[in-house]
C-alpha atoms as a PDB file:
ATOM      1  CA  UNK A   1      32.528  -0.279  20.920  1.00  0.00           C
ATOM      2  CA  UNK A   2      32.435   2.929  19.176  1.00  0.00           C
ATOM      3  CA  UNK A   3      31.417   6.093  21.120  1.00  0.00           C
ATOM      4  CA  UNK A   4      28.740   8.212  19.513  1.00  0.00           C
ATOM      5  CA  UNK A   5      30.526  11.295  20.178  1.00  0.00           C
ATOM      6  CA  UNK A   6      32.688  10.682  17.591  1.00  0.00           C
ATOM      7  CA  UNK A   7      34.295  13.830  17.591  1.00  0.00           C
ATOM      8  CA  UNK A   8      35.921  13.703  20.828  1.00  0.00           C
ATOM      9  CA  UNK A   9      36.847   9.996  21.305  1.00  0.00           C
ATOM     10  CA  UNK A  10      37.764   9.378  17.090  1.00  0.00           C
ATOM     11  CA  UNK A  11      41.452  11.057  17.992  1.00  0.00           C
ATOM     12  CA  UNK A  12      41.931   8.764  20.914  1.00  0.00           C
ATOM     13  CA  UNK A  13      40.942   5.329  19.250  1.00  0.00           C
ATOM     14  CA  UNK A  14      43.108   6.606  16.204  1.00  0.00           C
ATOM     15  CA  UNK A  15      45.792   6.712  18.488  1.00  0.00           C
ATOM     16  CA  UNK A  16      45.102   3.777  19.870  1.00  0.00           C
ATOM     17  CA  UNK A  17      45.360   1.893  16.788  1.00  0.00           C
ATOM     18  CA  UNK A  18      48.273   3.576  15.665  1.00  0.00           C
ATOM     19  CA  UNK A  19      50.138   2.444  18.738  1.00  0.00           C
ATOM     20  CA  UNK A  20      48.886  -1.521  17.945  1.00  0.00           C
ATOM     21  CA  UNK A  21      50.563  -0.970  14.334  1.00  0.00           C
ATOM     22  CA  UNK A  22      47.771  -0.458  11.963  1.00  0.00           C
ATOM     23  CA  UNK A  23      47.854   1.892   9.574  1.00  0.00           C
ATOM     24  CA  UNK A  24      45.158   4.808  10.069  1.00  0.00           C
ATOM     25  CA  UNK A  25      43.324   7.798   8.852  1.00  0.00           C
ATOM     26  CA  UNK A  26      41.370   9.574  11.222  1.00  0.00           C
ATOM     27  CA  UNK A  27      39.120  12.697   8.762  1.00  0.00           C
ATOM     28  CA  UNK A  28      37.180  14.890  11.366  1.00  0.00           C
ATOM     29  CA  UNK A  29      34.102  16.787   9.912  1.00  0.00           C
ATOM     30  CA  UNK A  30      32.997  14.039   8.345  1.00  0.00           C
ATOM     31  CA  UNK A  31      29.316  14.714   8.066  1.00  0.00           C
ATOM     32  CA  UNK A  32      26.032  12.524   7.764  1.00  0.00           C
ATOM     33  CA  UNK A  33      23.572  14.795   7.359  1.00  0.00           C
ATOM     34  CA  UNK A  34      25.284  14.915   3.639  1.00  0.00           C
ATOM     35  CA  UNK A  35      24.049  11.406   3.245  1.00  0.00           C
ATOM     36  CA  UNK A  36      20.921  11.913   4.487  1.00  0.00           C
ATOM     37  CA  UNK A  37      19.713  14.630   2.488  1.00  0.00           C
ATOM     38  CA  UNK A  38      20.846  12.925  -0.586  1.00  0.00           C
ATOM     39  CA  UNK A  39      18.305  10.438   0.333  1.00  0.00           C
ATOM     40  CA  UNK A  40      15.692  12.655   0.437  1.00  0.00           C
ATOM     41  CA  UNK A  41      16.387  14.565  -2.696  1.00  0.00           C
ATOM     42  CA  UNK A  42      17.152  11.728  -4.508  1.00  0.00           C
ATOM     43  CA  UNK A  43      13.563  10.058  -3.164  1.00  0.00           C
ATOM     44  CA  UNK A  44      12.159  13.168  -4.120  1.00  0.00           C
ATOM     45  CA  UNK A  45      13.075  12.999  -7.670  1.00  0.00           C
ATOM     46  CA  UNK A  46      12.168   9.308  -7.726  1.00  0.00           C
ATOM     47  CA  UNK A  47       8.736  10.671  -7.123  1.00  0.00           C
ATOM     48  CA  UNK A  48       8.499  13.842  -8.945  1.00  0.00           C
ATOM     49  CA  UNK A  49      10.967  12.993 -12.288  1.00  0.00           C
ATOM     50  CA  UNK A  50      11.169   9.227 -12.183  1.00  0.00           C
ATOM     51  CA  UNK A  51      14.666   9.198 -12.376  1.00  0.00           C
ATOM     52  CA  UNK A  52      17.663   9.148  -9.420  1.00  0.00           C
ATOM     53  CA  UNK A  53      20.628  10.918  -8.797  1.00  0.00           C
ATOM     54  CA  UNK A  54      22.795   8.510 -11.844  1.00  0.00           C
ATOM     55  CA  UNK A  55      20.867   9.608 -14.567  1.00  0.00           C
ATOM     56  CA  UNK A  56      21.095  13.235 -13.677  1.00  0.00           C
ATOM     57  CA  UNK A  57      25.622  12.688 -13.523  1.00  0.00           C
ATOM     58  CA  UNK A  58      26.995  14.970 -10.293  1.00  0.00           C
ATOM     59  CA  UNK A  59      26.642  18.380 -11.258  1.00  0.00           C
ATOM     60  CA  UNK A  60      23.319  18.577 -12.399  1.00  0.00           C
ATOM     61  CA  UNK A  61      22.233  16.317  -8.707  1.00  0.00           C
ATOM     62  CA  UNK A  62      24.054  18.759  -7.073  1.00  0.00           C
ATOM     63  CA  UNK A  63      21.742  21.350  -8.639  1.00  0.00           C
ATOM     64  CA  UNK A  64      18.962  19.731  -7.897  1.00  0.00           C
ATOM     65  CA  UNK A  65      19.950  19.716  -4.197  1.00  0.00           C
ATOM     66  CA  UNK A  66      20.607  23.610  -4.039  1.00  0.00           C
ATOM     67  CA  UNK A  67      17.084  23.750  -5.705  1.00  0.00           C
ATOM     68  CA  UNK A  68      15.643  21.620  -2.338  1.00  0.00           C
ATOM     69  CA  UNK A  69      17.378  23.426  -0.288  1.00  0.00           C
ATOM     70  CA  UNK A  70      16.387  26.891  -0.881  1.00  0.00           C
ATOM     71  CA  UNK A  71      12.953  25.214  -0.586  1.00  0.00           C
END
């Protein structure tokens, strides 16, 4: 079972593994809320422009985003 305070156990169960011989990568910071508020812009823009975050290619989504943000 995975603890949901991630942040303090994700070290130890790295460790853990490392110690049983597989080979990890443990990247703190990681951050949801990133994926989540793709979701809503890219719902957003479903609605608004009919089109998602592939026809718009990375740069211009991530404008978009900043747009919703300052919002």
């Amino acid at each position: 079972m995975v603890s949901a305070d991630w942040n303090t156990n994700g070290p130890v169960l790295t460790a853990r593994k490392r110690m049983q011989g597989y080979t990890v990568l443990f990247t703190p910071g990681y951050d949801h809320a990133g994926i989540a508020t793709q979701a809503v812009v890219e719902t957003r823009l479903i609605k608004t422009e009919g089109h998602g975050r592939h026809h718009y290619g990375r740069e211009k989504f991530l404008e978009k985003v900043w747009e919703w943000k300052e919002q």
